[in-house]
Protein backbone atom coordinates (compact mmCIF):
# COMPACT_ATOMS: atom_id res chain seq x y z
CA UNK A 1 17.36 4.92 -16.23
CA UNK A 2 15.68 8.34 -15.41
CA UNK A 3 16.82 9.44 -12.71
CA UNK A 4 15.90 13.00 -10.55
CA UNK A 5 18.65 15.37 -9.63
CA UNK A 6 18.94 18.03 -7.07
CA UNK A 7 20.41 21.34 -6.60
CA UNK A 8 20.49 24.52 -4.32
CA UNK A 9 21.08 23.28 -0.82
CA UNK A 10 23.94 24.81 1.16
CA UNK A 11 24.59 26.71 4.38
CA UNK A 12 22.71 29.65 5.64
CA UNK A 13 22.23 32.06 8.68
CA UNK A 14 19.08 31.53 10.24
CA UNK A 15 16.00 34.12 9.08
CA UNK A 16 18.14 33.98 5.50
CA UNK A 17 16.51 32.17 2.38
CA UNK A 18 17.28 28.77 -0.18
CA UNK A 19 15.58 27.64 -3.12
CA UNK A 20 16.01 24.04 -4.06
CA UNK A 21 15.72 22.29 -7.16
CA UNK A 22 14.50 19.17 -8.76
CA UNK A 23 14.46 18.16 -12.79
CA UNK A 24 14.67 14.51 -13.69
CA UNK A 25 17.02 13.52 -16.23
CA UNK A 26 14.55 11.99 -18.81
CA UNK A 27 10.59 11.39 -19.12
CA UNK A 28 8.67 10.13 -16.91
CA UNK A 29 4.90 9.51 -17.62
CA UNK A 30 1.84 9.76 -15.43
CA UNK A 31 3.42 11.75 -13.00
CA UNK A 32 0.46 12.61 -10.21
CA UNK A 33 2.33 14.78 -7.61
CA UNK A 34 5.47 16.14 -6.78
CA UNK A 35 7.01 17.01 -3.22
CA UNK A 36 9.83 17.43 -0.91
CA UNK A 37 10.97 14.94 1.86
CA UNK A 38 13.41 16.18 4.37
CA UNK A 39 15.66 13.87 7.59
CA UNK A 40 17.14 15.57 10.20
CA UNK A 41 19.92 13.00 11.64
CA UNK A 42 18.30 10.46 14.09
CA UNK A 43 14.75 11.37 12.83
CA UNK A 44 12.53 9.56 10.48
CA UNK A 45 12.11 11.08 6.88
CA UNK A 46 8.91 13.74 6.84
CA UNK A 47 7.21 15.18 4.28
CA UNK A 48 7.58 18.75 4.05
CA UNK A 49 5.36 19.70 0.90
CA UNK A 50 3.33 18.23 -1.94
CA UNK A 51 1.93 19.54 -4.95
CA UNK A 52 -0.42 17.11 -6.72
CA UNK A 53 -2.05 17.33 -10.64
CA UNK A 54 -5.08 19.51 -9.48
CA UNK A 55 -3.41 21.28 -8.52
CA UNK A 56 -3.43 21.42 -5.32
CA UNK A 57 -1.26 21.88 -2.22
CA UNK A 58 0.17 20.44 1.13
CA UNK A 59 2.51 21.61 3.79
CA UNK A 60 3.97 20.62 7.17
CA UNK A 61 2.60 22.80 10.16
CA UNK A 62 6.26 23.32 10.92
CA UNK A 63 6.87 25.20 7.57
CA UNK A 64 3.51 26.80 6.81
CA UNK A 65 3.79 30.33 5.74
CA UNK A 66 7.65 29.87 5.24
CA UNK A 67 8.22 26.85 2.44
CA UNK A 68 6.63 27.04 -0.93
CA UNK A 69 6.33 24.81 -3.66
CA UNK A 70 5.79 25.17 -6.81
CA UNK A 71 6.51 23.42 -10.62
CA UNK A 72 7.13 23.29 -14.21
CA UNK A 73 5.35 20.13 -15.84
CA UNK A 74 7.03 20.83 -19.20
CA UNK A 75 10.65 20.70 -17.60
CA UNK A 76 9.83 17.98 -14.82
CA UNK A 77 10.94 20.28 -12.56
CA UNK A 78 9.68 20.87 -8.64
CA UNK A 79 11.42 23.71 -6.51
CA UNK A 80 11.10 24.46 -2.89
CA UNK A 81 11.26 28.07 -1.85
CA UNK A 82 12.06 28.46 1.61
CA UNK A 83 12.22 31.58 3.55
CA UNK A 84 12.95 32.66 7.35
CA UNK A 85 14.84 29.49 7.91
CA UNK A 86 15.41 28.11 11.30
CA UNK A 87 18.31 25.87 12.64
CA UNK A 88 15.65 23.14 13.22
CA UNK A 89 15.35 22.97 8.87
CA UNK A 90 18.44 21.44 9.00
CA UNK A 91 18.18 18.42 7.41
CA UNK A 92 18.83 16.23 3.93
CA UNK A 93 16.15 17.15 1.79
CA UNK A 94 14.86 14.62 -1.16
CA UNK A 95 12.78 15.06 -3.93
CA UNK A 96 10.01 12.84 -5.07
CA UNK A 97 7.84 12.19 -8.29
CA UNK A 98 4.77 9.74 -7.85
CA UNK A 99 3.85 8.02 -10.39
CA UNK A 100 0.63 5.72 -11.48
CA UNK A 101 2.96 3.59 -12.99
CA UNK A 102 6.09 1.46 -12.15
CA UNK A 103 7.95 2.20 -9.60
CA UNK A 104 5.39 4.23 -8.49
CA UNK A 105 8.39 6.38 -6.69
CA UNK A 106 11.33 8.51 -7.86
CA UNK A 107 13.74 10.34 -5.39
CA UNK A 108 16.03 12.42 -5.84
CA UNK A 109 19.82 11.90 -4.43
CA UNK A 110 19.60 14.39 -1.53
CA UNK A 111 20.66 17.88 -0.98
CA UNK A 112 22.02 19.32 2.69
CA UNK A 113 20.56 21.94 4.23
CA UNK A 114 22.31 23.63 6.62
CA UNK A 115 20.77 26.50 9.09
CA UNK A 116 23.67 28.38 11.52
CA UNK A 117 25.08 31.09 12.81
């Protein structure tokens, strides 16, 4: 089975900078957007970004100006800049692949992100 697999998450001071990866494993077809999904302990998952086949954009207000996605269609591969990072980015963070096919969904296995002093 394809399956999408993350790297790039680790600890970092706050104001200092990550970029996470995401590449699946095999092909996937029909693939309409791409984004990041992030769950702070207690808290429900939220999506942090989105980049869909327009292309075309979406962030949370809470990362706006900080976070950026971006993508390589030819490598199945999504990335997540983010800069000026804030204890309250602390979280797992997931990617995803939609699909217009079966299952619709793929996630990736999680990464930590870790923001402290």
């Amino acid at each position: 089975q394809v399956q999408l697999v993350e790297s790039g998450g680790g600890l970092v001071q706050p104001g200092g900078s990550l970029r996470l990866s995401c590449a699946a494993s095999g092909s996937i077809s029909n693939i309409y957007a791409k984004g990041w999904y992030r769950q702070a302990p207690g808290k429900q998952r939220e999506l942090v970004a989105s980049i869909t086949a327009g292309p075309g954009t979406n962030y949370a207000d809470s990362v706006k100006g900080r976070f950026t996605i971006s993508r390589d269609n030819a490598k199945n591969t999504v990335y997540l800049q983010m800069n000026s990072l804030k204890p309250e980015d602390t979280a797992v963070y997931y990617c995803n692949f939609k699909t217009l096919d079966a299952p619709y969904d793929y996630w990736g296995q999680g990464t930590q992100v870790t923001v402290s002093s």
